[in-house]
N, C-alpha and C. Protein backbone atom coordinates (compact mmCIF):
# COMPACT_ATOMS: atom_id res chain seq x y z
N UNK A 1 31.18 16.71 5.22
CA UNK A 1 30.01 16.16 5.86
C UNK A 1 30.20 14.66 6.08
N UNK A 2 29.61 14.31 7.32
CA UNK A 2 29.74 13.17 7.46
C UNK A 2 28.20 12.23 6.99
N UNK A 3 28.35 11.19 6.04
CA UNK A 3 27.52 11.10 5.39
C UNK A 3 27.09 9.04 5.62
N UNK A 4 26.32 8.60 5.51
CA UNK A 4 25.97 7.10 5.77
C UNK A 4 24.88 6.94 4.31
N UNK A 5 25.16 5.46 4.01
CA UNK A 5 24.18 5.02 2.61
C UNK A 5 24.40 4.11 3.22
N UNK A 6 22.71 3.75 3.01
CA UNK A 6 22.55 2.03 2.81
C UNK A 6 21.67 1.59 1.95
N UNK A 7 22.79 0.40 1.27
CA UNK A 7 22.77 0.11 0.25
C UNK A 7 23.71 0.11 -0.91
N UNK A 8 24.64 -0.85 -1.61
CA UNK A 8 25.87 -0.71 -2.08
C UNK A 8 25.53 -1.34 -3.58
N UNK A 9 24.16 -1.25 -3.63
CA UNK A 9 24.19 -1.65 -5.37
C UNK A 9 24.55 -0.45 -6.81
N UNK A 10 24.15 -0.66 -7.24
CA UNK A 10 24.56 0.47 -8.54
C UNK A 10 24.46 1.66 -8.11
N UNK A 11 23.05 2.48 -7.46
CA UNK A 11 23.17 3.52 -7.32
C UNK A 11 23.95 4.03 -6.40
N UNK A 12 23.90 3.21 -4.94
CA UNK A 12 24.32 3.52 -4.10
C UNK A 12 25.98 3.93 -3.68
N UNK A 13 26.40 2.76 -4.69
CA UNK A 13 28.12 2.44 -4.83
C UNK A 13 28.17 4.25 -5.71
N UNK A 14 27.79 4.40 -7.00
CA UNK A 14 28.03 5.30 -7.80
C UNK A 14 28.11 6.84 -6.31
N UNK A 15 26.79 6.90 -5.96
CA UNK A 15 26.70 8.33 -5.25
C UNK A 15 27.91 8.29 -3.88
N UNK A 16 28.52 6.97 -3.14
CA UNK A 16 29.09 6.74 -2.09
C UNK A 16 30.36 7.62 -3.04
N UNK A 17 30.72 7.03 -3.89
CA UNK A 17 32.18 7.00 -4.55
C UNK A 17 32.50 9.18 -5.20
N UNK A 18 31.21 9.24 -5.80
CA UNK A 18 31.34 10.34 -6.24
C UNK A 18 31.45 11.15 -5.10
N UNK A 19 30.45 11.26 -3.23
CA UNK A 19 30.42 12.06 -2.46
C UNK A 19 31.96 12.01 -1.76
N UNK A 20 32.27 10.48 -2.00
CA UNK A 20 33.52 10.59 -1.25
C UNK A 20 34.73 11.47 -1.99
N UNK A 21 34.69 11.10 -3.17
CA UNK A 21 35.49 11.86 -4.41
C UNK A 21 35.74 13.76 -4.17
N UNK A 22 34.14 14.30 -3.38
CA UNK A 22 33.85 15.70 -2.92
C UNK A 22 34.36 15.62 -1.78
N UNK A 23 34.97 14.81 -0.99
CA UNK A 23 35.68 15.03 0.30
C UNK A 23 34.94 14.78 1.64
N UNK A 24 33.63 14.39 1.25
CA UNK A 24 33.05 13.99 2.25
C UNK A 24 33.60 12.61 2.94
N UNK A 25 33.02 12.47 4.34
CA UNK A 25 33.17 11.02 4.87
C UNK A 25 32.16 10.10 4.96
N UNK A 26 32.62 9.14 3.91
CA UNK A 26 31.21 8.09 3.66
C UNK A 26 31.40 7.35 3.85
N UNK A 27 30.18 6.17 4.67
CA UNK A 27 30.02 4.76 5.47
C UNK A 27 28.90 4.19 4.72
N UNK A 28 29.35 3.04 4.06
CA UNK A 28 28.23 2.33 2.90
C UNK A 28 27.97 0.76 4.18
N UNK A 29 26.76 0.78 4.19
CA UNK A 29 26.56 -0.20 4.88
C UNK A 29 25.37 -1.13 3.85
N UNK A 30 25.72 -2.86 4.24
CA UNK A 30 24.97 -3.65 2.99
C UNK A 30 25.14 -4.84 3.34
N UNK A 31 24.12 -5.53 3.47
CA UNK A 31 24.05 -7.19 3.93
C UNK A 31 24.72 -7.88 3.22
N UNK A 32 25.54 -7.68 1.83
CA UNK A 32 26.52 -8.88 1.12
C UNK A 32 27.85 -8.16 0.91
N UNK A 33 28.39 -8.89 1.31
CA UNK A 33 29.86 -8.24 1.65
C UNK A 33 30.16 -8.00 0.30
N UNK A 34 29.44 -8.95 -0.80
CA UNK A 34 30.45 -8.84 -2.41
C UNK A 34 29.91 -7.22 -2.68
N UNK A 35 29.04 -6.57 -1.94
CA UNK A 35 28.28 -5.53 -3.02
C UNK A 35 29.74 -4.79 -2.80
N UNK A 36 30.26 -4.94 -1.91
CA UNK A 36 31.21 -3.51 -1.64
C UNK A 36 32.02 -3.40 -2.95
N UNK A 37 32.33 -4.83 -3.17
CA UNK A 37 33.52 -4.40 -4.66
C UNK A 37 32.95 -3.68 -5.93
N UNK A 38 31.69 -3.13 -6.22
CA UNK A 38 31.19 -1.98 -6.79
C UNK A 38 32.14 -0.49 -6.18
N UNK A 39 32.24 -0.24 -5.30
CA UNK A 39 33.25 0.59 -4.57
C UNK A 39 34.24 0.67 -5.33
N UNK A 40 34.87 -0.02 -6.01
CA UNK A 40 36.47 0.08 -6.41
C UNK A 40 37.02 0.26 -5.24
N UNK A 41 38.81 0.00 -5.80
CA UNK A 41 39.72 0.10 -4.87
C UNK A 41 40.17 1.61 -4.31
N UNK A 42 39.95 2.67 -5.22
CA UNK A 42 40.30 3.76 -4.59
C UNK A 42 38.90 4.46 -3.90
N UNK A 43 38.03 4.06 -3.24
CA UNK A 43 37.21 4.43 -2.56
C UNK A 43 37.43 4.47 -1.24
N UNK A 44 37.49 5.87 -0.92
CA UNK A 44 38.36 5.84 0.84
C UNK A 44 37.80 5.85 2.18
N UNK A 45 36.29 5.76 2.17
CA UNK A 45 35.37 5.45 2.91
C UNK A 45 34.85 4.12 3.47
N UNK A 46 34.35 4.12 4.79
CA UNK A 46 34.29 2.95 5.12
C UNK A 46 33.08 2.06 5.03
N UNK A 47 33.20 0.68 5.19
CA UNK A 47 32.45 -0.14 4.58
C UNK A 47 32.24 -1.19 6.16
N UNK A 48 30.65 -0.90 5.95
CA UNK A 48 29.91 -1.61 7.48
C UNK A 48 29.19 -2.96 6.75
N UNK A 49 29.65 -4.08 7.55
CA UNK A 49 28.48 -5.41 6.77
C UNK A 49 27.54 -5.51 7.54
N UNK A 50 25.86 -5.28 7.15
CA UNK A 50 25.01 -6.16 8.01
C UNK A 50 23.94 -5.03 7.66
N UNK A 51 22.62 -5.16 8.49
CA UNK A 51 21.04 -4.64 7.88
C UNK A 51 20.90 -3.12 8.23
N UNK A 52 20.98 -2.44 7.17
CA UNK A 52 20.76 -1.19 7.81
C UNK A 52 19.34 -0.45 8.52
N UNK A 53 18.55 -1.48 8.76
CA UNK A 53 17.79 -1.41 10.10
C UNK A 53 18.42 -1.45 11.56
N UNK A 54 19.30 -2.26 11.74
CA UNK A 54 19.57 -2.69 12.92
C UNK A 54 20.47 -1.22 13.69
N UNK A 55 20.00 -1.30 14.47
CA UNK A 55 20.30 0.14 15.22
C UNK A 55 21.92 -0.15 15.69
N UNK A 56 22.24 -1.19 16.17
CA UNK A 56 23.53 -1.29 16.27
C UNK A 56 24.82 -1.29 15.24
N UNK A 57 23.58 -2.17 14.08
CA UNK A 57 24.92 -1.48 12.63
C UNK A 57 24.55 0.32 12.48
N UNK A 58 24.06 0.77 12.38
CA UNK A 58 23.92 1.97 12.45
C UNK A 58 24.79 2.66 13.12
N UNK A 59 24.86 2.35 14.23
CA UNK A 59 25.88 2.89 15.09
C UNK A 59 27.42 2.69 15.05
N UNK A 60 27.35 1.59 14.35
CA UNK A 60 28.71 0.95 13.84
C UNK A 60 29.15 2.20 12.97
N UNK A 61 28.34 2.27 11.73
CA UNK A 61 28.24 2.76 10.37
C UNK A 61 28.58 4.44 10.95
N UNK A 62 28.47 5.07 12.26
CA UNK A 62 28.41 6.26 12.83
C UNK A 62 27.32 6.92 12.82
N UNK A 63 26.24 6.59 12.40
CA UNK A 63 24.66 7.10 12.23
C UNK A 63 24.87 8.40 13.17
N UNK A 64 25.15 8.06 14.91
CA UNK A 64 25.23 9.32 16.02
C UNK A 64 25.37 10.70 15.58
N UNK A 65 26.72 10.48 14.56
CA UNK A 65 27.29 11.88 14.28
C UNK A 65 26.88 12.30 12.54
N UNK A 66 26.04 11.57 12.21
CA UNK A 66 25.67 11.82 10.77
C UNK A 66 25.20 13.42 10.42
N UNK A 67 25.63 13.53 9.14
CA UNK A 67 24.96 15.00 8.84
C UNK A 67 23.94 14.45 7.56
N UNK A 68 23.73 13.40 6.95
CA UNK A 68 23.61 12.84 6.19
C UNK A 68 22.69 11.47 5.92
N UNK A 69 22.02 10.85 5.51
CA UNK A 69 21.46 10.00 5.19
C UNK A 69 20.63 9.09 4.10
N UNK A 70 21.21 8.43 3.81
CA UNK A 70 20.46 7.62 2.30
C UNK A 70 20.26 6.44 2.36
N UNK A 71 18.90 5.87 1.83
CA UNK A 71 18.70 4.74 2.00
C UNK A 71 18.19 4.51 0.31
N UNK A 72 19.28 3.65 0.03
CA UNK A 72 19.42 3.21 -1.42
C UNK A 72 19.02 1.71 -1.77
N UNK A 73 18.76 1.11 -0.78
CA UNK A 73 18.24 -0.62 -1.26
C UNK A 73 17.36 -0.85 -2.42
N UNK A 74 17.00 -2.15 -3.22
CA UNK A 74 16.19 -2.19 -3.44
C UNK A 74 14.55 -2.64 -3.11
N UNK A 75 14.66 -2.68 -1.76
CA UNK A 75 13.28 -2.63 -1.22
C UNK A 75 12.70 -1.19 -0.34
N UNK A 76 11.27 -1.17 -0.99
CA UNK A 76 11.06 0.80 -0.32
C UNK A 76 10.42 -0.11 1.03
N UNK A 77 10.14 -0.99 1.64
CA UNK A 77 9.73 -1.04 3.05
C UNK A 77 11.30 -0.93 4.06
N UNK A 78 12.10 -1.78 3.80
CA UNK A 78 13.47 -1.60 4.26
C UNK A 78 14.07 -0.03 4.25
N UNK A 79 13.56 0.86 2.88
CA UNK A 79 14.02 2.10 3.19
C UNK A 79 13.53 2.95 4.33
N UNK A 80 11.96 2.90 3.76
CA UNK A 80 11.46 3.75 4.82
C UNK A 80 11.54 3.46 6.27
N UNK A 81 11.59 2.12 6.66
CA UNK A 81 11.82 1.98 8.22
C UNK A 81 13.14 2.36 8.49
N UNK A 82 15.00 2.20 7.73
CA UNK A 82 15.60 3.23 8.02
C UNK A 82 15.92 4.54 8.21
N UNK A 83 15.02 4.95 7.19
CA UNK A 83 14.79 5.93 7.13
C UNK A 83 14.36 6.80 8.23
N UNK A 84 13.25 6.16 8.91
CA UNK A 84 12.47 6.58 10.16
C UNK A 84 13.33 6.53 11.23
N UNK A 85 14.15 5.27 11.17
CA UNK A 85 14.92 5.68 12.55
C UNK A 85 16.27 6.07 12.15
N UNK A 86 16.50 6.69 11.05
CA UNK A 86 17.47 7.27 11.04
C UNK A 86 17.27 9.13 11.00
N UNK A 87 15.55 9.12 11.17
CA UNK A 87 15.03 10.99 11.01
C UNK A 87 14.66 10.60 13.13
N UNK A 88 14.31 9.72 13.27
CA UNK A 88 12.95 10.05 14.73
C UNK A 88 14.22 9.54 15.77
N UNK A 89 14.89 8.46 15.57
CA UNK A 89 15.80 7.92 17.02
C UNK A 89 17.46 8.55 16.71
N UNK A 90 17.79 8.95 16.03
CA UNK A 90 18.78 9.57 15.49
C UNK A 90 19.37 10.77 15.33
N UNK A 91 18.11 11.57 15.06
CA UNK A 91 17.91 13.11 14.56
C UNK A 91 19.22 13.26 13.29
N UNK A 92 18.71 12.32 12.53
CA UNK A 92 20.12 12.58 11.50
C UNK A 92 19.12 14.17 10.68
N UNK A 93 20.07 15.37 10.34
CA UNK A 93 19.41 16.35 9.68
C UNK A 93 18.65 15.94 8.14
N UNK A 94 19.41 15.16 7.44
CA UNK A 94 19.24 14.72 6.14
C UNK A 94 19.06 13.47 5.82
N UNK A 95 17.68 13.15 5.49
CA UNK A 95 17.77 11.59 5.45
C UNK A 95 17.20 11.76 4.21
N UNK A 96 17.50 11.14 2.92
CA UNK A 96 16.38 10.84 1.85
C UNK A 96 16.23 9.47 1.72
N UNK A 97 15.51 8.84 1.04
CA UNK A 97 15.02 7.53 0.61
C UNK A 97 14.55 7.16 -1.03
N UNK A 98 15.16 6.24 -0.99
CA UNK A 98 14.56 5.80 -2.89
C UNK A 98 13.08 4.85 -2.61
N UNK A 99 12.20 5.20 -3.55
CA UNK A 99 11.60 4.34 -3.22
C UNK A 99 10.97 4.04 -5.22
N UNK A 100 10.37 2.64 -4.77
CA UNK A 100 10.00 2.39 -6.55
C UNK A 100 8.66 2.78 -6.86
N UNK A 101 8.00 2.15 -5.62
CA UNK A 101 6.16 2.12 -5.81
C UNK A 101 5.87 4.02 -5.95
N UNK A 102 5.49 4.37 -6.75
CA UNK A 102 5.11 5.70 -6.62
C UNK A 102 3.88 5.85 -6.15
N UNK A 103 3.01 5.11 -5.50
CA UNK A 103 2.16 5.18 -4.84
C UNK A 103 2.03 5.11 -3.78
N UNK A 104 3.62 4.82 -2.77
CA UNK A 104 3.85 5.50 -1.59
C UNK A 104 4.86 6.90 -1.48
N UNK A 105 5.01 7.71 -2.28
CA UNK A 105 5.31 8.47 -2.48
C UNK A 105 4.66 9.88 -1.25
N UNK A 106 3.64 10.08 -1.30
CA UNK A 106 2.74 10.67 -0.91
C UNK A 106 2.60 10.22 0.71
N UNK A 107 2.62 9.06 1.20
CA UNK A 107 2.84 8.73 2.75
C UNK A 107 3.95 9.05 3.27
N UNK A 108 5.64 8.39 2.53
CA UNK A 108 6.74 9.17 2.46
C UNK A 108 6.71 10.58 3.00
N UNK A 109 5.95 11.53 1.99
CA UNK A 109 6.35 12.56 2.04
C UNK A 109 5.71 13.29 3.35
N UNK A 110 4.30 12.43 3.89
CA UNK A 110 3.42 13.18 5.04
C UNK A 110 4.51 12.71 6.12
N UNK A 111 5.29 12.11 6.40
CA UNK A 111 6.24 11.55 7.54
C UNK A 111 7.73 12.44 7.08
N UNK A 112 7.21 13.41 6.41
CA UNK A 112 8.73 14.11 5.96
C UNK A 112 9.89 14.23 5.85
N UNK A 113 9.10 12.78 4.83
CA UNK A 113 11.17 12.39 3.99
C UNK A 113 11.40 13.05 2.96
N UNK A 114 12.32 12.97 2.49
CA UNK A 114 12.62 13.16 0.87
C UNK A 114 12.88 12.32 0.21
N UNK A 115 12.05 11.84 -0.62
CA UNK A 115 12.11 10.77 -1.73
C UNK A 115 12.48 10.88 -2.94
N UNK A 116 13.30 9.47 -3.58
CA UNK A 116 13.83 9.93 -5.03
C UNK A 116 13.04 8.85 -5.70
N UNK A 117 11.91 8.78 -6.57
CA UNK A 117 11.62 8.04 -7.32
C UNK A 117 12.10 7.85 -8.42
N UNK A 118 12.41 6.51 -9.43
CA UNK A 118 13.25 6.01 -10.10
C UNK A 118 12.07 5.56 -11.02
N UNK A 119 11.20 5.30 -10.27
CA UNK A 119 9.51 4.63 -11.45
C UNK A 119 9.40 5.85 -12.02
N UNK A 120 9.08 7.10 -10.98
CA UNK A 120 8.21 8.51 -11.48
C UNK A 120 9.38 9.05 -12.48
N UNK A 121 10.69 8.82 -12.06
CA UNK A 121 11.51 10.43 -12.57
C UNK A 121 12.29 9.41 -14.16
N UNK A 122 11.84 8.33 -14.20
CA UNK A 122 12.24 7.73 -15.53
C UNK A 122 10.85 7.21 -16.91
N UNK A 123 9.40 7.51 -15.55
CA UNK A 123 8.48 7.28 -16.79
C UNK A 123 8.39 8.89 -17.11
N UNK A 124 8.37 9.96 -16.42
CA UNK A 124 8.69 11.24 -17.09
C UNK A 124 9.41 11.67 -17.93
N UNK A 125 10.57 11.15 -17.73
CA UNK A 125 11.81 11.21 -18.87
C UNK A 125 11.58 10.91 -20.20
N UNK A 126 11.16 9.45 -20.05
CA UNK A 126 10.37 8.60 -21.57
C UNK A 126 9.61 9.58 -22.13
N UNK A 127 8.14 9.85 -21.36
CA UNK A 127 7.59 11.20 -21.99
C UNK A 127 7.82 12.19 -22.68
N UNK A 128 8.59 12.91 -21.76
CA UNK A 128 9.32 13.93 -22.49
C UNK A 128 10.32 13.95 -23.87
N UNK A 129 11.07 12.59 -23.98
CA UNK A 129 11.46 12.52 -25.18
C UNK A 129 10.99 11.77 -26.18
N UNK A 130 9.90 11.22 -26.28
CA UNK A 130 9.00 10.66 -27.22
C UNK A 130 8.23 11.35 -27.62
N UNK A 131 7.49 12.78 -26.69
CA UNK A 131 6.56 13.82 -27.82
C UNK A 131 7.27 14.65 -27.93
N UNK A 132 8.61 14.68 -27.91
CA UNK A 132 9.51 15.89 -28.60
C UNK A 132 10.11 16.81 -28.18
């Protein structure tokens, strides 16, 4: 699968490296060129610099032929507007999005993304192993 992330910080670098590791073809795109060296050196996928809003890095990044899509930043307004034009001007099949505020969770989901919350799916966790 041909696959695009944007966003090259911790999570993003980790899931780029592991999908590429499964043989997929992955394009990490990220406004600071240093994030890429999270990548390591044996990461065989390619690396786009600049906003993954901008429809032309997108296109750089191969967005056209995507089967795939993730928007890993740490801001959820930056996600979801890639997000959008990477589901509505794109028709990428698979787009998910991280987002923190779990109180847009629920708008996310009426514009039918798939969201990974990191607030919700780690104050659950706590829960669960503190009453036992």
């Amino acid at each position: 699968m041909k696959l695009v992330i944007v966003g090259c910080g911790r999570v993003g670098a980790m899931a780029a490296v592991a999908l590429s590791k499964d043989g997929h073809q992955v394009t990490v795109i990220d406004i600071n060129r240093r994030a890429f060296d999270r990548l390591g050196p044996d990461f065989n996928g390619e690396m786009v610099l600049g906003n993954g809003i901008d429809e032309d890095v997108l296109r750089q990044a191969g967005i056209e032929t995507a089967d795939g899509f993730a928007c890993l930043t740490n801001g959820d307004n930056r996600n979801i507007m890639a997000a959008q034009i990477a589901r509505e001007i794109f028709k990428v099949p698979r787009v998910i999005t991280r987002i923190y505020d779990p109180m847009r969770q629920d708008v996310y989901t009426e514009l039918g993304l798939d969201t990974v919350c990191p607030t919700l799916s780690g104050a659950r966790q706590i829960h669960t192993m503190l009453k036992g």
